[in-house]
N, C-alpha and C. Protein backbone atom coordinates (compact mmCIF):
# COMPACT_ATOMS: atom_id res chain seq x y z
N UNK A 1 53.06 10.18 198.89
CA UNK A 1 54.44 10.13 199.40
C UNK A 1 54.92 11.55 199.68
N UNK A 2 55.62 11.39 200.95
CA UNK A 2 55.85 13.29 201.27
C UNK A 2 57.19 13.54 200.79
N UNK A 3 57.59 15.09 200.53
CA UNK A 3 58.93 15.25 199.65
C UNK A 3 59.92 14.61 200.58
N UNK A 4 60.15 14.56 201.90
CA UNK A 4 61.16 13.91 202.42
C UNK A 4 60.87 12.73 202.15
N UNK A 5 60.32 12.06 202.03
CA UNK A 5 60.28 10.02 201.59
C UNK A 5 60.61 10.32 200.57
N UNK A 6 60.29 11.28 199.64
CA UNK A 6 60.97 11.33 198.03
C UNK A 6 62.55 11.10 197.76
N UNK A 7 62.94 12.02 198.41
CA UNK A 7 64.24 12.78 198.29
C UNK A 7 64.90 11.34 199.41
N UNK A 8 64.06 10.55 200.35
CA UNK A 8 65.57 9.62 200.60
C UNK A 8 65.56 8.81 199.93
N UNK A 9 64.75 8.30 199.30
CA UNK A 9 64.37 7.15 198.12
C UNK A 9 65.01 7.87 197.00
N UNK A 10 65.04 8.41 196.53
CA UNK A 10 66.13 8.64 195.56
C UNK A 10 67.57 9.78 195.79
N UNK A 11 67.99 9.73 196.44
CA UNK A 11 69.18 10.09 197.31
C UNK A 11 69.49 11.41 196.96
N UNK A 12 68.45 12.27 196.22
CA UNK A 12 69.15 13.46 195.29
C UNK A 12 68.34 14.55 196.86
N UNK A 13 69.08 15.80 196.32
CA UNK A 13 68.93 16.69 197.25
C UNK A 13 68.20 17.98 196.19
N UNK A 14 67.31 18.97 197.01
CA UNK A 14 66.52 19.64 195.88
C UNK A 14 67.68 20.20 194.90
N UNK A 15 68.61 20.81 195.38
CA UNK A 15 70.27 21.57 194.96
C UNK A 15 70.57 20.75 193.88
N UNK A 16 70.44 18.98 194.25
CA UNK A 16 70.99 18.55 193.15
C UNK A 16 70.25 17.95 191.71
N UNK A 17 69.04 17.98 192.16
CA UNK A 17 67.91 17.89 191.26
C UNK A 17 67.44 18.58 190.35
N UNK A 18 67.85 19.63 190.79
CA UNK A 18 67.79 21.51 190.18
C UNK A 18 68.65 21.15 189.13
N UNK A 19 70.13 20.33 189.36
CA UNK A 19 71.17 21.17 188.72
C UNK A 19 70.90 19.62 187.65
N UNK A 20 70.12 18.54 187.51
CA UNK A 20 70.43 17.68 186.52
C UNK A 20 70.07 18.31 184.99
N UNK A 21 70.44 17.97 184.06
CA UNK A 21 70.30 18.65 182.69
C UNK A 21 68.84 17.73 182.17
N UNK A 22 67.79 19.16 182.43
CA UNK A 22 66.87 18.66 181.38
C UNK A 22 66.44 18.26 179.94
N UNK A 23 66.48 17.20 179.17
CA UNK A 23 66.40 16.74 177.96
C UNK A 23 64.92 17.03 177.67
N UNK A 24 65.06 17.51 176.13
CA UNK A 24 63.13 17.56 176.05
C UNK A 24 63.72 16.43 174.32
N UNK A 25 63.06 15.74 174.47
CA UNK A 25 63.79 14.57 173.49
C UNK A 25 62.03 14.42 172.42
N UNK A 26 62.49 15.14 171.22
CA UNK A 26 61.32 14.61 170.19
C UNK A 26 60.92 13.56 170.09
N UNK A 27 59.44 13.05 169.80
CA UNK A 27 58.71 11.80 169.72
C UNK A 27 58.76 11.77 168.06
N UNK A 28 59.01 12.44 167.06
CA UNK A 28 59.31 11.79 166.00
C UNK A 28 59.92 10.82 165.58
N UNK A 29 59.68 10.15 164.27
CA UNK A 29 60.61 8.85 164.16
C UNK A 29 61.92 9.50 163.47
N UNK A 30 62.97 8.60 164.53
CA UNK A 30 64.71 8.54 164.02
C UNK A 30 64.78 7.65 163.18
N UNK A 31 65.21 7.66 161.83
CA UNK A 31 65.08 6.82 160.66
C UNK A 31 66.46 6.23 161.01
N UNK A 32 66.42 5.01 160.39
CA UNK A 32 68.19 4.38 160.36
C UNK A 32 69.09 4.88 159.49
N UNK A 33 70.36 4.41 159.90
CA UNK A 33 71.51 5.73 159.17
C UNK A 33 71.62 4.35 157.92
N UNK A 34 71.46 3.18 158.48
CA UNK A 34 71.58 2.19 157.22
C UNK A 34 70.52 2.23 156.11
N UNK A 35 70.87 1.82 154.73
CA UNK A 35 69.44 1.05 153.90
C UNK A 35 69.29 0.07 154.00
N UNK A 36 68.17 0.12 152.89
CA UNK A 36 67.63 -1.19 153.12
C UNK A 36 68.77 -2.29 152.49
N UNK A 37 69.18 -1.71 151.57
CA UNK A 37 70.35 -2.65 150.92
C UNK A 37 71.48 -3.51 151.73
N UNK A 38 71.60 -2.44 153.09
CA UNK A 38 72.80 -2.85 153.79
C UNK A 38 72.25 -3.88 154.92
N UNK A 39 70.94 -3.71 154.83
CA UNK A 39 70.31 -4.78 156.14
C UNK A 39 70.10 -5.72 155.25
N UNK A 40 69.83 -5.86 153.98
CA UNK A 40 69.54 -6.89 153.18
C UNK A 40 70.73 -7.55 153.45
N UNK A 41 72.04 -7.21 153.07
CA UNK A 41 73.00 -7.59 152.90
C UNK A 41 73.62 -8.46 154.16
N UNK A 42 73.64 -7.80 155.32
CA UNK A 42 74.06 -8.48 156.58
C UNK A 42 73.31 -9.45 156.69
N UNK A 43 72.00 -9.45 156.67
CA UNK A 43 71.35 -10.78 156.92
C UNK A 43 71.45 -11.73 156.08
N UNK A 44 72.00 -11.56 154.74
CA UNK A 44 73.21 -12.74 154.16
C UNK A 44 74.03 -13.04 155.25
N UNK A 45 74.85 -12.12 155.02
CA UNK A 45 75.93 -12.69 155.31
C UNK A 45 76.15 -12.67 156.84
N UNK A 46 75.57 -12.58 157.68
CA UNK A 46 75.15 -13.55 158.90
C UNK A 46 74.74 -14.93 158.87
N UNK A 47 74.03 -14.97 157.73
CA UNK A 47 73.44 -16.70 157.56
C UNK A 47 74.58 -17.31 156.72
N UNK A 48 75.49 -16.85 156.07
CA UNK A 48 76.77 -17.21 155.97
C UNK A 48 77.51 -17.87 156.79
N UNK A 49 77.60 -16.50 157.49
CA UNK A 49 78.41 -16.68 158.88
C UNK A 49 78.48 -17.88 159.83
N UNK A 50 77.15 -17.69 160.28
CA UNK A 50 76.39 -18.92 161.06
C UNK A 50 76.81 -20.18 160.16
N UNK A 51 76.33 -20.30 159.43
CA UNK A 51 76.52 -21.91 158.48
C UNK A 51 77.65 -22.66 157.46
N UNK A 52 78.46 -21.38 157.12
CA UNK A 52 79.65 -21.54 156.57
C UNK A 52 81.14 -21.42 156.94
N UNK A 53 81.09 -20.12 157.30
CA UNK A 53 82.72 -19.53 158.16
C UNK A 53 82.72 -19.74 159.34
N UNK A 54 81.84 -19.99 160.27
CA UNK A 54 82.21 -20.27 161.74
C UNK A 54 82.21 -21.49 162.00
N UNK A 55 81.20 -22.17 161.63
CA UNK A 55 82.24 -23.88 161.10
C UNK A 55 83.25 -24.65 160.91
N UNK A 56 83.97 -23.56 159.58
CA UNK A 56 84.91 -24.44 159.00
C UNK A 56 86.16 -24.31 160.18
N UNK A 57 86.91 -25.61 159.80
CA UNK A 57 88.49 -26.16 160.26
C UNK A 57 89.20 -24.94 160.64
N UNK A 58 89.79 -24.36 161.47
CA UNK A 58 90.41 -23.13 161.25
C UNK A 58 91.96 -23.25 160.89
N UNK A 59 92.14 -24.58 160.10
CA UNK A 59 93.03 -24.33 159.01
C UNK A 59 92.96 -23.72 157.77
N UNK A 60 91.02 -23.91 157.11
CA UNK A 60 90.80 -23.71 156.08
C UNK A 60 90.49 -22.22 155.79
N UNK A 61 91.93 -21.30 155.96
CA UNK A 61 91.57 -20.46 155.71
C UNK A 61 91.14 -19.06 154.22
N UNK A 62 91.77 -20.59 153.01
CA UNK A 62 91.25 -20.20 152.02
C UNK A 62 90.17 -20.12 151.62
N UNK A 63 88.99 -21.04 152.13
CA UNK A 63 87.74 -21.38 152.30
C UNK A 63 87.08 -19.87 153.10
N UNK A 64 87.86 -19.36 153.88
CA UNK A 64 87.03 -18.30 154.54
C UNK A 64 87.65 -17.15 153.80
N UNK A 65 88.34 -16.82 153.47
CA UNK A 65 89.12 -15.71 152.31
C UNK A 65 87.84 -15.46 150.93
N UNK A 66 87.69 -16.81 150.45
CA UNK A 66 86.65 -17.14 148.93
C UNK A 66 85.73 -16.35 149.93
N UNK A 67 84.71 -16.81 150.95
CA UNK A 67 83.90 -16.12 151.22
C UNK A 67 83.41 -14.64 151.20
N UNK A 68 84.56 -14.08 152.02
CA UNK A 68 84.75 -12.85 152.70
C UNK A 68 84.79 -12.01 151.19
N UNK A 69 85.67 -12.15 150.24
CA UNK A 69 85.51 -12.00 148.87
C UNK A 69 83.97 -11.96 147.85
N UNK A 70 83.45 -12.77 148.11
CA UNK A 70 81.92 -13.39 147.73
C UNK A 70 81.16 -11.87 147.80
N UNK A 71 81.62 -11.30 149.36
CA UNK A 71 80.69 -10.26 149.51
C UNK A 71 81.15 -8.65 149.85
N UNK A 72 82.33 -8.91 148.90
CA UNK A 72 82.86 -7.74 148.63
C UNK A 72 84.35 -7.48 149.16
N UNK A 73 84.57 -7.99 150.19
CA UNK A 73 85.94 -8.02 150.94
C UNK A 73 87.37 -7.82 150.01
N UNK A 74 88.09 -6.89 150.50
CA UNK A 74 89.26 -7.01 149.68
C UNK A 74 90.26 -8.03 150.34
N UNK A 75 90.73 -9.04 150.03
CA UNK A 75 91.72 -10.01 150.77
C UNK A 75 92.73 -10.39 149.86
N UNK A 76 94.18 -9.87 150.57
CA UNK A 76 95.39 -10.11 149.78
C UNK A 76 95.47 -11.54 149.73
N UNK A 77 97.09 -11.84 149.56
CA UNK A 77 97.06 -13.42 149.33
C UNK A 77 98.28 -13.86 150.82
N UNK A 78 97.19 -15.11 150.91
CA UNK A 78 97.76 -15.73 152.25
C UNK A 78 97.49 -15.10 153.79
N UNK A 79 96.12 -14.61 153.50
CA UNK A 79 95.53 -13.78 154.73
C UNK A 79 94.84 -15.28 155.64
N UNK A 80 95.34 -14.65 157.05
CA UNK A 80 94.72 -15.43 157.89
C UNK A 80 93.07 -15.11 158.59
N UNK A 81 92.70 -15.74 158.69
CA UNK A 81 91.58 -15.83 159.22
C UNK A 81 90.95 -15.90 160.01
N UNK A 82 90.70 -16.33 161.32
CA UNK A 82 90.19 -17.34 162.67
C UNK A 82 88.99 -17.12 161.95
N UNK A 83 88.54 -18.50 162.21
CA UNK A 83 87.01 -18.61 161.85
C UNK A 83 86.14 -18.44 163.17
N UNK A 84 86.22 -17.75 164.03
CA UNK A 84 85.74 -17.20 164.89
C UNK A 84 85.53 -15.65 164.93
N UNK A 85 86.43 -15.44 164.24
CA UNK A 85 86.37 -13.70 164.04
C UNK A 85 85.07 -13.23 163.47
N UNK A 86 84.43 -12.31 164.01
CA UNK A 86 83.56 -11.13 163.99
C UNK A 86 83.35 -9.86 162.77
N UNK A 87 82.64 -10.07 161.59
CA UNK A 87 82.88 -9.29 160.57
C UNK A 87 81.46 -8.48 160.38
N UNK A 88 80.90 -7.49 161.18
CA UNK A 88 79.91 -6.88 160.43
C UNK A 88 79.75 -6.50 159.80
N UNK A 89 80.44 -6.46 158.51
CA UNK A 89 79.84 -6.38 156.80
C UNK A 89 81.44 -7.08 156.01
N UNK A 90 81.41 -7.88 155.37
CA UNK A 90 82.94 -8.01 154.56
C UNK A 90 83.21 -6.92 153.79
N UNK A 91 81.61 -6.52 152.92
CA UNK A 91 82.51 -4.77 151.74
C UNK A 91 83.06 -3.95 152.50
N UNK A 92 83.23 -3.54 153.79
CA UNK A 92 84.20 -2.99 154.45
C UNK A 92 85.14 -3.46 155.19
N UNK A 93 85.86 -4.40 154.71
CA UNK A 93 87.45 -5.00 155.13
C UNK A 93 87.93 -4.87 154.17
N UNK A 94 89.41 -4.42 153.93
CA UNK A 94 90.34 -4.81 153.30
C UNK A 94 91.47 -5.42 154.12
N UNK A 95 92.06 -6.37 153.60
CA UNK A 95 93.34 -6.60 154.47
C UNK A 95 94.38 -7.19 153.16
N UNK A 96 94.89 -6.75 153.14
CA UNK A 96 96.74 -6.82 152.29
C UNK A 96 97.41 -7.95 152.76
N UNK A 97 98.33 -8.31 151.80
CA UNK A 97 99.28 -9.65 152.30
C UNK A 97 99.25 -10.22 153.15
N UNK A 98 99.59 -11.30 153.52
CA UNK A 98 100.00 -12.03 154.53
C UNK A 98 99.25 -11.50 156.30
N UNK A 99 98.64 -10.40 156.64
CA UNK A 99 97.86 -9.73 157.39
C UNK A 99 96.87 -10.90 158.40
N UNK A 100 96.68 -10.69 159.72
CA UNK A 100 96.20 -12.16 160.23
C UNK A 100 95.06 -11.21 161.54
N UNK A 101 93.81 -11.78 160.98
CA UNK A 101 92.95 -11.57 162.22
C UNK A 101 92.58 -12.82 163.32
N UNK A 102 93.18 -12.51 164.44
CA UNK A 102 93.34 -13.91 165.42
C UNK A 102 91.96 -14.11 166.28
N UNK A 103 91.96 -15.20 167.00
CA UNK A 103 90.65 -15.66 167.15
C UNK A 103 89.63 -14.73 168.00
N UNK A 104 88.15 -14.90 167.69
CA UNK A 104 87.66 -13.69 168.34
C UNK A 104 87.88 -12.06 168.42
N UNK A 105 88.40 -12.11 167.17
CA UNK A 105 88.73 -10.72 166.92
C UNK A 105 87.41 -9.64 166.77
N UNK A 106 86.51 -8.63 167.51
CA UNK A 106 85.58 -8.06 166.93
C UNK A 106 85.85 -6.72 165.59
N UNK A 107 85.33 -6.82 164.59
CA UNK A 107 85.89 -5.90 163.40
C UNK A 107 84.62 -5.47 163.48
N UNK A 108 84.20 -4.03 164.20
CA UNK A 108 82.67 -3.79 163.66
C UNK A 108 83.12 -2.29 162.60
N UNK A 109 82.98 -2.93 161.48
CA UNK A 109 83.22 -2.03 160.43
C UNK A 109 81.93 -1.25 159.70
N UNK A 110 81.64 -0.50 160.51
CA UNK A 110 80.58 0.38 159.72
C UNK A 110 81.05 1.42 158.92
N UNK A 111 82.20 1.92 159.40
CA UNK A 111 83.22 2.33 158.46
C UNK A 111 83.98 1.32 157.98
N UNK A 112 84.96 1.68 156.96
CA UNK A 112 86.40 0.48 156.04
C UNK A 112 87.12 0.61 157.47
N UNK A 113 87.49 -0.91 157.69
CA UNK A 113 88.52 -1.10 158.32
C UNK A 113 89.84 -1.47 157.16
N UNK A 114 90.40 -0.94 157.41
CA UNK A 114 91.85 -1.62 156.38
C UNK A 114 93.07 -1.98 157.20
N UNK A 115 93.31 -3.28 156.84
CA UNK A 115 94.33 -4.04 157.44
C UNK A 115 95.81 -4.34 156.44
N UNK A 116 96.93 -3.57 156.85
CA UNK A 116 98.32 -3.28 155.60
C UNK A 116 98.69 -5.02 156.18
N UNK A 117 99.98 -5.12 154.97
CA UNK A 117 100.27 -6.24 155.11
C UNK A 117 101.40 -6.75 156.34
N UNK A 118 100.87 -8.10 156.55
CA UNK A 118 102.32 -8.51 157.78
C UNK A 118 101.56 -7.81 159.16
N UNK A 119 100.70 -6.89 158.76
CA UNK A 119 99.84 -6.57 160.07
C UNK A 119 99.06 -7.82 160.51
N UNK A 120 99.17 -7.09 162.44
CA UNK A 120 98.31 -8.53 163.43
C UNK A 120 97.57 -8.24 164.27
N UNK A 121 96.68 -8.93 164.01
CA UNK A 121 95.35 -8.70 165.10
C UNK A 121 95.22 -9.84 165.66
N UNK A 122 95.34 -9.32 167.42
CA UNK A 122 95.88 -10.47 168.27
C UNK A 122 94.22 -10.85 168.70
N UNK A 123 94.39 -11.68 169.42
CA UNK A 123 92.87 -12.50 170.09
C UNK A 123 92.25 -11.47 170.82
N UNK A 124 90.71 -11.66 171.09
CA UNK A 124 90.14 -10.79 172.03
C UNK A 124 90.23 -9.45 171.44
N UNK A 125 90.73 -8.76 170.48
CA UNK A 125 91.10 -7.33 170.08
C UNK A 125 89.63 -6.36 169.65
N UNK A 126 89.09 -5.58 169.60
CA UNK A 126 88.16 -4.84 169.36
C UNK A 126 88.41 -4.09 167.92
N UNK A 127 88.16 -3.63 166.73
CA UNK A 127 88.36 -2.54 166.34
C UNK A 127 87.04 -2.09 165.53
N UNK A 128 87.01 -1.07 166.37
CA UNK A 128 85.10 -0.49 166.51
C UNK A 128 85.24 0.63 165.57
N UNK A 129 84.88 1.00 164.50
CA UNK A 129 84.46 2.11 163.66
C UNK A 129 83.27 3.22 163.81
N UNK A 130 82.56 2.67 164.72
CA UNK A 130 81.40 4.05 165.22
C UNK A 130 80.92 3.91 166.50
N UNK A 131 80.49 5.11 166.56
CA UNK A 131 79.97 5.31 168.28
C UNK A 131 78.95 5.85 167.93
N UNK A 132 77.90 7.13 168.94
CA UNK A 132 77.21 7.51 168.93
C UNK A 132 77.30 8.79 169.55
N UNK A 133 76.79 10.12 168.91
CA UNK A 133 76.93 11.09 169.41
C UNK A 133 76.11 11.87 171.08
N UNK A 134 76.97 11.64 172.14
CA UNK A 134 76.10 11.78 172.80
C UNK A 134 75.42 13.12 173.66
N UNK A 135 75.45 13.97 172.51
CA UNK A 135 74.83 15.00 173.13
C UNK A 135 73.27 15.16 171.96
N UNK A 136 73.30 14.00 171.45
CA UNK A 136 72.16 13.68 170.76
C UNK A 136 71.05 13.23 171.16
N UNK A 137 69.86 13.62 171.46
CA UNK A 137 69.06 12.85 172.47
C UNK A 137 68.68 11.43 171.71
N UNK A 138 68.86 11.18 170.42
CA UNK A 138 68.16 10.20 169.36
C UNK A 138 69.49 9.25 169.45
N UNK A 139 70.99 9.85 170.12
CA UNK A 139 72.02 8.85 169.83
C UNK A 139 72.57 8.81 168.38
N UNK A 140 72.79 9.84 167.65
CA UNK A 140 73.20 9.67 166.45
C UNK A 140 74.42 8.88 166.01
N UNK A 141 74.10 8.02 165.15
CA UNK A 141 75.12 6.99 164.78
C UNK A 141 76.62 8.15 164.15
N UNK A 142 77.79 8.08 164.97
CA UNK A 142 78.89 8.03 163.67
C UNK A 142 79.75 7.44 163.64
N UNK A 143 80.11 7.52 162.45
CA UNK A 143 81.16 6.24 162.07
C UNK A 143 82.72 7.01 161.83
N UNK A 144 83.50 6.47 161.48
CA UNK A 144 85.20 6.59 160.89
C UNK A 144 86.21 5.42 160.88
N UNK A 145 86.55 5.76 159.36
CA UNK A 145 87.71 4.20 159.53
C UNK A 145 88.42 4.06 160.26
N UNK A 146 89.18 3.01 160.40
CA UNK A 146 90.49 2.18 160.92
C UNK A 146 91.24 1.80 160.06
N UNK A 147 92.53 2.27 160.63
CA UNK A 147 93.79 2.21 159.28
C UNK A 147 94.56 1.14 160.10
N UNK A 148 95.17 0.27 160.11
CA UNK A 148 96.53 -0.59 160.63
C UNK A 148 97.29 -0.57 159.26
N UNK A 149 98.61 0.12 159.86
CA UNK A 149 99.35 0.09 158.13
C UNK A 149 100.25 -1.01 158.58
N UNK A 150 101.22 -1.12 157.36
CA UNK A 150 102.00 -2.71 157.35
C UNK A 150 102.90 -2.33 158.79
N UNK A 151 102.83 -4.01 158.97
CA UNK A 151 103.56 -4.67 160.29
C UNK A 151 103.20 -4.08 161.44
N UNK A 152 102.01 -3.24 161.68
CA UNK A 152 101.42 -2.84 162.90
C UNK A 152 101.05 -4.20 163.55
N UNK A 153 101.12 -4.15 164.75
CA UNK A 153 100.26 -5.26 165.79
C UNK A 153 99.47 -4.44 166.70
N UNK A 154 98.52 -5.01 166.73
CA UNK A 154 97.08 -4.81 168.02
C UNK A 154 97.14 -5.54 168.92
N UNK A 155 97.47 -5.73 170.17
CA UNK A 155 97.73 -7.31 170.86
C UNK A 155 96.63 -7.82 171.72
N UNK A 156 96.87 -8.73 172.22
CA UNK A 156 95.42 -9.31 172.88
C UNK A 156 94.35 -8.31 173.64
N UNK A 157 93.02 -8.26 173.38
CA UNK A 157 92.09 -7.77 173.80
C UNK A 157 91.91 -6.09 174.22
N UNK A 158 93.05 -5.52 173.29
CA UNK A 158 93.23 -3.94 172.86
C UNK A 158 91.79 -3.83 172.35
N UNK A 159 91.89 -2.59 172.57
CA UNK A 159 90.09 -1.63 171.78
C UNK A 159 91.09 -0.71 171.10
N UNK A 160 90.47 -0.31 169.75
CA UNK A 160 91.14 0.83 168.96
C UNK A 160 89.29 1.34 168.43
N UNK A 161 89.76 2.65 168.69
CA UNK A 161 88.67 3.50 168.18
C UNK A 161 88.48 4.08 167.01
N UNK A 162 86.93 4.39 166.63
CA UNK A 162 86.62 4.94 165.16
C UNK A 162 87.92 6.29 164.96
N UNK A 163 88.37 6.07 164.02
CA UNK A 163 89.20 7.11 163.21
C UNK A 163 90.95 6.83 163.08
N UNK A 164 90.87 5.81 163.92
CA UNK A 164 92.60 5.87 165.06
C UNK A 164 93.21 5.08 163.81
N UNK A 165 94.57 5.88 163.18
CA UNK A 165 95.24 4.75 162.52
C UNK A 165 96.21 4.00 163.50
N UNK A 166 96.78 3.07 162.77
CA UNK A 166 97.94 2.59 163.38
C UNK A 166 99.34 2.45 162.69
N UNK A 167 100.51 2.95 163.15
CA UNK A 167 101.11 3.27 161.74
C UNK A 167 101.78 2.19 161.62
N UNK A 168 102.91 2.70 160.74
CA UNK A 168 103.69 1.36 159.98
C UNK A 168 104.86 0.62 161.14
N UNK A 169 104.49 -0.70 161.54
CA UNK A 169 105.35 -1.34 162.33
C UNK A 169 104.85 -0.74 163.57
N UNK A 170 103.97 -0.24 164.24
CA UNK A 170 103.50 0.53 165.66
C UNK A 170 102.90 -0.78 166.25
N UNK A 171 102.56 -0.88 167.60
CA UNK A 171 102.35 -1.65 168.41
C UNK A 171 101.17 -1.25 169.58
N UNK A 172 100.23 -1.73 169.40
CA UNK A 172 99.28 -1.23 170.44
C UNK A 172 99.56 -3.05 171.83
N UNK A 173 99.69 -2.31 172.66
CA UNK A 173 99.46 -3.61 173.59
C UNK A 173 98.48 -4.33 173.98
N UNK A 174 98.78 -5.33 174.88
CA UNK A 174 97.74 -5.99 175.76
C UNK A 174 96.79 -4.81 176.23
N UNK A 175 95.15 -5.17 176.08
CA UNK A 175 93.96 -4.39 176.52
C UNK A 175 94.48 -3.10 176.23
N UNK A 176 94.69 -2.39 175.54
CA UNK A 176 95.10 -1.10 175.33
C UNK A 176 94.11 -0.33 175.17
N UNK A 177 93.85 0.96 175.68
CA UNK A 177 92.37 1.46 174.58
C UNK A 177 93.44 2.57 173.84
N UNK A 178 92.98 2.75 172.44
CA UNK A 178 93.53 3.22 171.73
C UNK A 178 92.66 4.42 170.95
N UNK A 179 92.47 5.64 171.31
CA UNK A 179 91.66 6.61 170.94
C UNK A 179 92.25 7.70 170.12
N UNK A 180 93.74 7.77 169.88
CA UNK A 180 94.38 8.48 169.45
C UNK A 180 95.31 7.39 168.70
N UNK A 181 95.53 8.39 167.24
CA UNK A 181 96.41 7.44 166.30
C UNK A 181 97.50 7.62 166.75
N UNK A 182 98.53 6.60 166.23
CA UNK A 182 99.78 5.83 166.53
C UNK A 182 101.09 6.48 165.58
N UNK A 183 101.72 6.61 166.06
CA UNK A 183 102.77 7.06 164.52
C UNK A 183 104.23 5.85 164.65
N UNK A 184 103.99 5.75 163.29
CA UNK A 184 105.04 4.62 163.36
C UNK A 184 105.99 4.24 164.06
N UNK A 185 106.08 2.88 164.26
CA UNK A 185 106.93 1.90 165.41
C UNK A 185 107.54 2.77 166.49
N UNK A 186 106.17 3.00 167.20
CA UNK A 186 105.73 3.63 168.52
C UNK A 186 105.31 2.80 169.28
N UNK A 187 105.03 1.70 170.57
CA UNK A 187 104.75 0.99 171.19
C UNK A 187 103.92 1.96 172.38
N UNK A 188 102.50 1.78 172.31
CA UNK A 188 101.63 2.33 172.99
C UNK A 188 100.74 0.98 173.80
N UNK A 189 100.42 1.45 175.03
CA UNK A 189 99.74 0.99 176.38
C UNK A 189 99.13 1.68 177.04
N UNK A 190 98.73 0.47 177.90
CA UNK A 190 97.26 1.78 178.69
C UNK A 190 95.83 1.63 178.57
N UNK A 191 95.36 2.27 179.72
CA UNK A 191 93.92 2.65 179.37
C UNK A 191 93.99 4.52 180.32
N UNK A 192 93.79 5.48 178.92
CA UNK A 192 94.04 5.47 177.56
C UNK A 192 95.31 5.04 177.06
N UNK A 193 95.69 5.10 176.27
CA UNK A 193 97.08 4.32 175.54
C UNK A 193 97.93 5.63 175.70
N UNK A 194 99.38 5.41 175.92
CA UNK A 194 100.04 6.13 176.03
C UNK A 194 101.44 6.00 175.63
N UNK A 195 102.24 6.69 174.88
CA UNK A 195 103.33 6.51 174.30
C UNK A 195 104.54 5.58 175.15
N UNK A 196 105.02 4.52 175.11
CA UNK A 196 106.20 3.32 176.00
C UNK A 196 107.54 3.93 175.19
N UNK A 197 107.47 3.50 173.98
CA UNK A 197 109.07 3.69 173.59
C UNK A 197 108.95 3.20 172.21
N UNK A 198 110.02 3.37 171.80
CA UNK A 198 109.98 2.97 170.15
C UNK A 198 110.24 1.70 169.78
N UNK A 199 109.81 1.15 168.92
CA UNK A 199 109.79 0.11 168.64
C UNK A 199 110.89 -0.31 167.53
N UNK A 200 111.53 -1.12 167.69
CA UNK A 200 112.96 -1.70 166.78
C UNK A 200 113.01 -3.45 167.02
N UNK A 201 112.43 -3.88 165.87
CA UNK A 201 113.10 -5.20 164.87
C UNK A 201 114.03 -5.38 164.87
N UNK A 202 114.72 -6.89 165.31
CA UNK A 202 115.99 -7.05 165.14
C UNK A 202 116.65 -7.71 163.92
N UNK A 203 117.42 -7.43 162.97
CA UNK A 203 117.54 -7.82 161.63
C UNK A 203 118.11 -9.62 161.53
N UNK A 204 117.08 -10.22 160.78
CA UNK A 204 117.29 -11.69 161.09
C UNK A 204 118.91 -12.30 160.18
């Protein structure tokens, strides 16, 4: 193949070929950031998952509370549940009082997610605790918690990112991405999220 058939088949120009960033990426083995304990553990409680909590009635949400508890979970009293919701490990949830994760909620807690009380996690919502470093050629795993303090809401199909709290009574909206923490009853939107206005309860 001659360099011009090269260069139109892959649309790059020598100028711009020059300028891509060469990676020289080690063939050693990248060990996992998990143990063995913690893969032991998920593959419980995946076969849990599968056969017990995604099952049940999604009235029975004391039935999924006992569980989530079983394997470490901190769960206040009268926490809601959807038995559809997404828990990659329970020892890293806490959620406080009355606190409600709504249906299809993803919680990938490789860090503690902690959920304050009267806090809501609306349907479709994301809250992702790690990424990957990407100036790593191996992709290094990192992680950081998620704070929602009391009476925060997340609303339908928002993403909140590893580290981001949410403060007390704050409001992330519809699809929001949320990469930066929240300071109390602040009403944030967007992709990225961006400060709307303050947020005020009306006294019942």
């Amino acid at each position: 193949m001659s360099k011009k058939n090269s260069q139109r088949e892959t649309g790059n120009t020598p100028q711009e070929i020059a300028q891509e960033p060469v990676v020289s990426v080690s063939k050693e083995h990248c060990p996992s950031p998990h143990s063995f304990g913690n893969k032991l553990g998920r593959i419980f409680w995946g076969m849990t998952w599968i056969l017990l909590f995604r099952p049940s009635p999604r009235i029975c949400h004391a039935w999924r509370r006992f569980l989530l508890r079983i394997f470490g979970a901190k769960i206040g009293l009268c926490v809601k549940i959807d038995p559809s919701v997404r828990i990659w490990v329970p020892w890293n949830l806490e959620m406080e009082q009355e606190a409600t994760l709504g249906h299809h909620v993803d919680c990938y807690n490789v860090a503690k997610i902690k959920i304050g009380s009267h806090a809501t996690v609306s349907q479709y919502a994301f809250l992702c605790t790690a990424t990957h470093d990407p100036s790593d050629p191996h992709m290094k795993l990192l992680s950081s918690p998620i704070v929602l303090e009391d009476q925060s809401w997340v609303c339908a199909g928002a993403f909140v990112a590893p580290g981001v709290t949410i403060g007390t009574g704050a409001l992330a909206g519809a699809k929001a991405v949320v990469t930066r923490s929240v300071q109390p009853w602040e009403i944030v939107a967007g992709n990225p999220a961006r400060f709307i206005k303050q947020r005020a309860l009306r006294s019942r």
